[in-house]
C-alpha atoms as a PDB file:
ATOM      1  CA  UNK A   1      29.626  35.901  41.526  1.00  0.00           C
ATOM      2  CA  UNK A   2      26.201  36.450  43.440  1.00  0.00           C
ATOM      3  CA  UNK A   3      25.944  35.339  47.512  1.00  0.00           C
ATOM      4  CA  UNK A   4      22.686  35.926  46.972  1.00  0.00           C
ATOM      5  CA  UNK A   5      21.672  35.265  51.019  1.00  0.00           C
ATOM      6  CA  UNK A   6      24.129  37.277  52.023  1.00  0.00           C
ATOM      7  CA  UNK A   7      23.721  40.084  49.296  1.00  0.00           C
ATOM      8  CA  UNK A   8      27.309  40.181  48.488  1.00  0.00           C
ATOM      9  CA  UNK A   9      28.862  40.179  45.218  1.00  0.00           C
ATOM     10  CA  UNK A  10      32.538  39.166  44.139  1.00  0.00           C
ATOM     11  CA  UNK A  11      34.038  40.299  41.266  1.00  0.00           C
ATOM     12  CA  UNK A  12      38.004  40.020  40.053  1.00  0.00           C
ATOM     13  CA  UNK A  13      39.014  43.238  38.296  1.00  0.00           C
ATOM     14  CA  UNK A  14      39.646  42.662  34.857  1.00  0.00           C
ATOM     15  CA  UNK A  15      39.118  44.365  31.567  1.00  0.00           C
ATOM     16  CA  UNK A  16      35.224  42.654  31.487  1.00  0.00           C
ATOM     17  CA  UNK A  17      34.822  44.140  34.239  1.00  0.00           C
ATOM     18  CA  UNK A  18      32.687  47.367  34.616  1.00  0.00           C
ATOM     19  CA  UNK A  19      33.067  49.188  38.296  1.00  0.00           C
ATOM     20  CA  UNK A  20      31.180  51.518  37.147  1.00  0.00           C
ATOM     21  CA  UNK A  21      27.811  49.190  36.278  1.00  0.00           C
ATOM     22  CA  UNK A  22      29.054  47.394  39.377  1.00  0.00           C
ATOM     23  CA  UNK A  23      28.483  49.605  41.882  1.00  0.00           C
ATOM     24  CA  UNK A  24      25.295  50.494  39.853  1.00  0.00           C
ATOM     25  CA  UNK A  25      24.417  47.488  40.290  1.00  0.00           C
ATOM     26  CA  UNK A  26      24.871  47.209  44.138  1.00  0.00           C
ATOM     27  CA  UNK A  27      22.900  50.351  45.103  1.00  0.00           C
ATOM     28  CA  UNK A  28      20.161  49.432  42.756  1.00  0.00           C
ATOM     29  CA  UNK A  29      19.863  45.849  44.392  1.00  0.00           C
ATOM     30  CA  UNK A  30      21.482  46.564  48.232  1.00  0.00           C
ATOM     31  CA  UNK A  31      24.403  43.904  47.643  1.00  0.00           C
ATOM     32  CA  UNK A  32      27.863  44.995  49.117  1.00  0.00           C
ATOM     33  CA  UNK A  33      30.809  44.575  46.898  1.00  0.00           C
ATOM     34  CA  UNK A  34      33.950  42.167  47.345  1.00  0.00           C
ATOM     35  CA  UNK A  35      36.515  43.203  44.602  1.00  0.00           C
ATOM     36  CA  UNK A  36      40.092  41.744  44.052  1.00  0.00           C
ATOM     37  CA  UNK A  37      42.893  41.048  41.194  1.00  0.00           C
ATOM     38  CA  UNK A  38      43.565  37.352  40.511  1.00  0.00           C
ATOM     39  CA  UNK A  39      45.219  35.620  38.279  1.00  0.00           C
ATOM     40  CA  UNK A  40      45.805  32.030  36.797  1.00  0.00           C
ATOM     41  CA  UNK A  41      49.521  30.255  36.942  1.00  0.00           C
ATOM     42  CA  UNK A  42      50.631  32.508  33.925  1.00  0.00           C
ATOM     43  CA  UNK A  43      49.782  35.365  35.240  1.00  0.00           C
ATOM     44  CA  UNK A  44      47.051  35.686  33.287  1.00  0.00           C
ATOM     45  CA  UNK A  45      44.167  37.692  34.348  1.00  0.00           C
ATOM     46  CA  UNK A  46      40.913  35.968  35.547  1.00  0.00           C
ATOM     47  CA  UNK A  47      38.317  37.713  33.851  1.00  0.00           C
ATOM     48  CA  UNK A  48      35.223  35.286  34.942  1.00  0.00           C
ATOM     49  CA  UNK A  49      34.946  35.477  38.428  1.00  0.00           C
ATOM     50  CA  UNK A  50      33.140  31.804  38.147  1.00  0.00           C
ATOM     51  CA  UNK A  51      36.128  30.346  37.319  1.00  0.00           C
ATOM     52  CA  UNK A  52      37.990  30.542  40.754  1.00  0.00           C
ATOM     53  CA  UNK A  53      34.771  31.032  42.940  1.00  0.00           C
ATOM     54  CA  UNK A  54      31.585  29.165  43.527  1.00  0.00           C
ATOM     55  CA  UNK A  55      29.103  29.816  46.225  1.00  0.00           C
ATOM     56  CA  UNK A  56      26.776  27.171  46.963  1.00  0.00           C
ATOM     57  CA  UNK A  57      23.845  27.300  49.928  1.00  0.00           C
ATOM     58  CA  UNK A  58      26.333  26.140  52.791  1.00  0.00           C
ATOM     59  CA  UNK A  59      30.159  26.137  51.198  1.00  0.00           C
ATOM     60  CA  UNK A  60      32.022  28.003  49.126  1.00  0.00           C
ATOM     61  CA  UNK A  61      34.763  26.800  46.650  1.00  0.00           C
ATOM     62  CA  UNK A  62      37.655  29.419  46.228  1.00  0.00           C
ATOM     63  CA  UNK A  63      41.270  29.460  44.550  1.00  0.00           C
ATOM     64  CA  UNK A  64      42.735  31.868  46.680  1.00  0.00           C
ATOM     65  CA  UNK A  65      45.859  31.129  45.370  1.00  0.00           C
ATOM     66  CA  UNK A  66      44.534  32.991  42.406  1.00  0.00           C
ATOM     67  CA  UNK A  67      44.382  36.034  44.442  1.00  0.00           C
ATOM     68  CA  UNK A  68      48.106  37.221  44.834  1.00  0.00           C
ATOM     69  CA  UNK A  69      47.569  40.392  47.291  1.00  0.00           C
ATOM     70  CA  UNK A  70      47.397  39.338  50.786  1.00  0.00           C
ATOM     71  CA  UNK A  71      44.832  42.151  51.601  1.00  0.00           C
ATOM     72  CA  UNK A  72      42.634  41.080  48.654  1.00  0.00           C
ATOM     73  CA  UNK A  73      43.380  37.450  49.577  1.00  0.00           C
ATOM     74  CA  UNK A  74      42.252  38.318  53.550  1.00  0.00           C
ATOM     75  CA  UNK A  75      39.368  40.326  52.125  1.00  0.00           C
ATOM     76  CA  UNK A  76      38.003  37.859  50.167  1.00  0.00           C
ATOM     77  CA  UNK A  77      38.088  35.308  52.993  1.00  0.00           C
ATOM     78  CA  UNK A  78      36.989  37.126  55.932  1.00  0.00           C
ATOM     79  CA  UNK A  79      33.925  38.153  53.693  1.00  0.00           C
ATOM     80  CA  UNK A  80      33.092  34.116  53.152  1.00  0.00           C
ATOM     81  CA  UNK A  81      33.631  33.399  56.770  1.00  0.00           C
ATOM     82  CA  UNK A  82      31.315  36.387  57.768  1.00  0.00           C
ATOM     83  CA  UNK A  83      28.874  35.426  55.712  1.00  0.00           C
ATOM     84  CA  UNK A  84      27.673  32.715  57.622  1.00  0.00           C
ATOM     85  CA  UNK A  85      27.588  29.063  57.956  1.00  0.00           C
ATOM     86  CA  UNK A  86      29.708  28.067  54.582  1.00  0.00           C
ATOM     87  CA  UNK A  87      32.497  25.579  54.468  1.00  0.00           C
ATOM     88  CA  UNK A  88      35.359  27.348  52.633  1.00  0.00           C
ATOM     89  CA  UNK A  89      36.631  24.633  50.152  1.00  0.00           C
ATOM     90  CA  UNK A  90      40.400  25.688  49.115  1.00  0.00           C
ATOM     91  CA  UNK A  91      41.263  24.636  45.278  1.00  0.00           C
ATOM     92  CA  UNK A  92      44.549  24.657  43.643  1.00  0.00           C
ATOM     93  CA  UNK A  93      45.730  26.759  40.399  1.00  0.00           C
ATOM     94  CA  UNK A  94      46.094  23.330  39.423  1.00  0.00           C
ATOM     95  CA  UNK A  95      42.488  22.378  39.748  1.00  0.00           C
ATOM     96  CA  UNK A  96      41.334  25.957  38.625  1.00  0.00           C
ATOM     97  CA  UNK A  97      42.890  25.453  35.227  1.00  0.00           C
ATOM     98  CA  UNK A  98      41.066  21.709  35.586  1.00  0.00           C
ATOM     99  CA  UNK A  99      37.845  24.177  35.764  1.00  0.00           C
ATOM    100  CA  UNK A 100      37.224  23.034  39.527  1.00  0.00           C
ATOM    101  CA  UNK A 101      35.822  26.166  40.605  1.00  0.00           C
ATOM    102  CA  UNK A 102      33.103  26.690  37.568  1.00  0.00           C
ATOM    103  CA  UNK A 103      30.566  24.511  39.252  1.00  0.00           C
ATOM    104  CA  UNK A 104      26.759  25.386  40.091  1.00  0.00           C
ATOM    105  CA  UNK A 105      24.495  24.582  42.764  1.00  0.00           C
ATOM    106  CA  UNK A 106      20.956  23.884  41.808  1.00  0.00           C
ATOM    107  CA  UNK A 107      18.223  22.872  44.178  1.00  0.00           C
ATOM    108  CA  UNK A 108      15.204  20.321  42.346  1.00  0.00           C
ATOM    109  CA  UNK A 109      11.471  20.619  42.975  1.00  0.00           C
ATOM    110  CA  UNK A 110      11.709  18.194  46.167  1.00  0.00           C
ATOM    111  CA  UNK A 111      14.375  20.613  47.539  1.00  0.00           C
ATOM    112  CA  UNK A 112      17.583  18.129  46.489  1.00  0.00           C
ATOM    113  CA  UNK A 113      20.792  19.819  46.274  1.00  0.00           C
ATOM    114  CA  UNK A 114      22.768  18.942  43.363  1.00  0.00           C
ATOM    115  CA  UNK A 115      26.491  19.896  42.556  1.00  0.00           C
ATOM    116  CA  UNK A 116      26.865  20.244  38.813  1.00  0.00           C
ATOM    117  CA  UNK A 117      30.540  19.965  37.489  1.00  0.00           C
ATOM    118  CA  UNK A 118      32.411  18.908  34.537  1.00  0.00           C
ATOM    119  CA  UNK A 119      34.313  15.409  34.914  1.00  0.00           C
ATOM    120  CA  UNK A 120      37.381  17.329  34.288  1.00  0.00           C
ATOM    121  CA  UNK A 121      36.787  19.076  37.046  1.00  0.00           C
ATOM    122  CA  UNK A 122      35.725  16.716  39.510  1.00  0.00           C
ATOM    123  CA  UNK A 123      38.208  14.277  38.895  1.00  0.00           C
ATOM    124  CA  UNK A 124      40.971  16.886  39.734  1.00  0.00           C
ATOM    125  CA  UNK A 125      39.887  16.975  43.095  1.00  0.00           C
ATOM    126  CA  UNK A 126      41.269  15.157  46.356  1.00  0.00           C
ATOM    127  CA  UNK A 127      38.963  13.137  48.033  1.00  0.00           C
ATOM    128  CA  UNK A 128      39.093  15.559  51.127  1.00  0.00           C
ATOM    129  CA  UNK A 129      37.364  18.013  48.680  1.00  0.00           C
ATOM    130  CA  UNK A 130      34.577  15.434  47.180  1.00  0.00           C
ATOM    131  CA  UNK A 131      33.643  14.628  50.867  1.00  0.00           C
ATOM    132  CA  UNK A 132      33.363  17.848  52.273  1.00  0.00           C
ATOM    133  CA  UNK A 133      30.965  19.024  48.748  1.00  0.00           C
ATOM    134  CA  UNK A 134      28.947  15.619  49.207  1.00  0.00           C
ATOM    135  CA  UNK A 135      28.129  16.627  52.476  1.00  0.00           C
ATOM    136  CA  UNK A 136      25.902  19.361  51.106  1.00  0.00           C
ATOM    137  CA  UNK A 137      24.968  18.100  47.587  1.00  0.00           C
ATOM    138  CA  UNK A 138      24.669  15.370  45.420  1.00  0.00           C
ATOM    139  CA  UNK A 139      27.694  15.374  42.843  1.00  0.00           C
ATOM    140  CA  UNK A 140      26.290  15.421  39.248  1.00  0.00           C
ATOM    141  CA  UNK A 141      29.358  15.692  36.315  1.00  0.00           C
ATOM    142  CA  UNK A 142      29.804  15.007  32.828  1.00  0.00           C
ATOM    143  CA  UNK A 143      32.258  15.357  30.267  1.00  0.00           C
ATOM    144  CA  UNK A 144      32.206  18.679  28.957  1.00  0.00           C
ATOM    145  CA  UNK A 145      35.365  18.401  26.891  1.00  0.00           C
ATOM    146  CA  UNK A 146      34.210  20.399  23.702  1.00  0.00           C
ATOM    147  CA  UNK A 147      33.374  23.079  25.837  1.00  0.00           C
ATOM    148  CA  UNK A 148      36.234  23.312  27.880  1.00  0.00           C
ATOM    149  CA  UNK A 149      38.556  23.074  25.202  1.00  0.00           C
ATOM    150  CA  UNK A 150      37.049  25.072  22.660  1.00  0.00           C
ATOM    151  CA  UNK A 151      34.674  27.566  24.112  1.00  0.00           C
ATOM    152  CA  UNK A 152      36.891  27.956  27.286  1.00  0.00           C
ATOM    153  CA  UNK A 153      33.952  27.747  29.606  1.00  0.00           C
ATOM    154  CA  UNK A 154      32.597  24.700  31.665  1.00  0.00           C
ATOM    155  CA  UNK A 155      29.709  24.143  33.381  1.00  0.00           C
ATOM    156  CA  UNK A 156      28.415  27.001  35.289  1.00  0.00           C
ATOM    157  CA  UNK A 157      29.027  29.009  32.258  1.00  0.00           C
ATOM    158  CA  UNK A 158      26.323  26.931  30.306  1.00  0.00           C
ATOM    159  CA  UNK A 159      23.503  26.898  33.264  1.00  0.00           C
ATOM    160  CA  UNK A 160      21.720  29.414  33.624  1.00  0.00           C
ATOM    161  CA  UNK A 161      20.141  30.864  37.603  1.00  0.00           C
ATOM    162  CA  UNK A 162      16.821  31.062  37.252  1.00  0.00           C
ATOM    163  CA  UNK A 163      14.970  32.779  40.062  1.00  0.00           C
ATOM    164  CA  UNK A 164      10.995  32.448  39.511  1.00  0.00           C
ATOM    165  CA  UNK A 165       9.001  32.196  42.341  1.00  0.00           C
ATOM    166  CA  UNK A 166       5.978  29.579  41.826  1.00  0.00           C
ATOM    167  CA  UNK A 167       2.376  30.805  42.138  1.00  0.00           C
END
């Protein structure tokens, strides 16, 4: 998971994941590395770190119940406080399993900011959690039920980030 302003990138440990082309990849690009274990209510790995974590322009949504070590758990927060001016919205193992932290931020050509979510997802949340993401996006979810249930994924994990800078 890419804070791209900030140059920092998260990553839970798990067997997809690579320290090795990690830390390749933060000397090639200057980004500092956040790593730590987490798991879901099974104790089940989490191998994508877009399922617990999204960063968005000004908040950040994070099951940090996820993230059993209380050093990791500190580490992972102190780096999204330090990072700037993000809200730190707190999900639930609950709502990660309701795939309430795979959501993407996307930004249209007038410079809207739109929240894209599954309605799985968004209807797991409280209404404390809905106010403080509409206060930086417009909420945009659909039912995404084939996906969750058989691919696994939701829907960050069928945008894509597309970076191109217009001439």
């Amino acid at each position: 998971m890419l804070d791209r302003e900030n140059k920092i990138v998260y990553a839970c440990l798990s067997p997809r994941t690579n320290e090795e082309v990690l830390d390749h990849f933060c000397q090639l690009y200057q980004y500092i590395k956040v790593v730590f274990t987490a798991a879901d209510s099974n104790g089940n790995l989490i191998y994508h770190t877009n399922v617990m974590l999204c960063i968005g322009s000004r908040f950040a949504v994070v099951c940090l119940e996820a993230i059993q070590e209380n050093k990791e758990r500190m580490l992972v927060m102190e780096s999204l406080k330090a990072s700037g001016k993000k809200e730190i919205i707190p999900i639930s193992l609950q709502q990660l399993h309701h795939f309430a932290g795979n959501m993407l931020e996307l930004e249209n050509t007038d410079g809207d900011r739109i929240l894209v979510l599954s309605t799985q997802a968004y209807q797991s949340l409280n209404q404390q959690q809905i106010s403080s993401l509409e206060k930086y996006a417009t909420i945009l979810h659909s039912s995404l039920n084939t996906i969750e249930t058989a691919g696994g994924g939701s829907a960050r994990c069928m945008l894509a980030e597309i970076f191109i800078t217009p001439k």
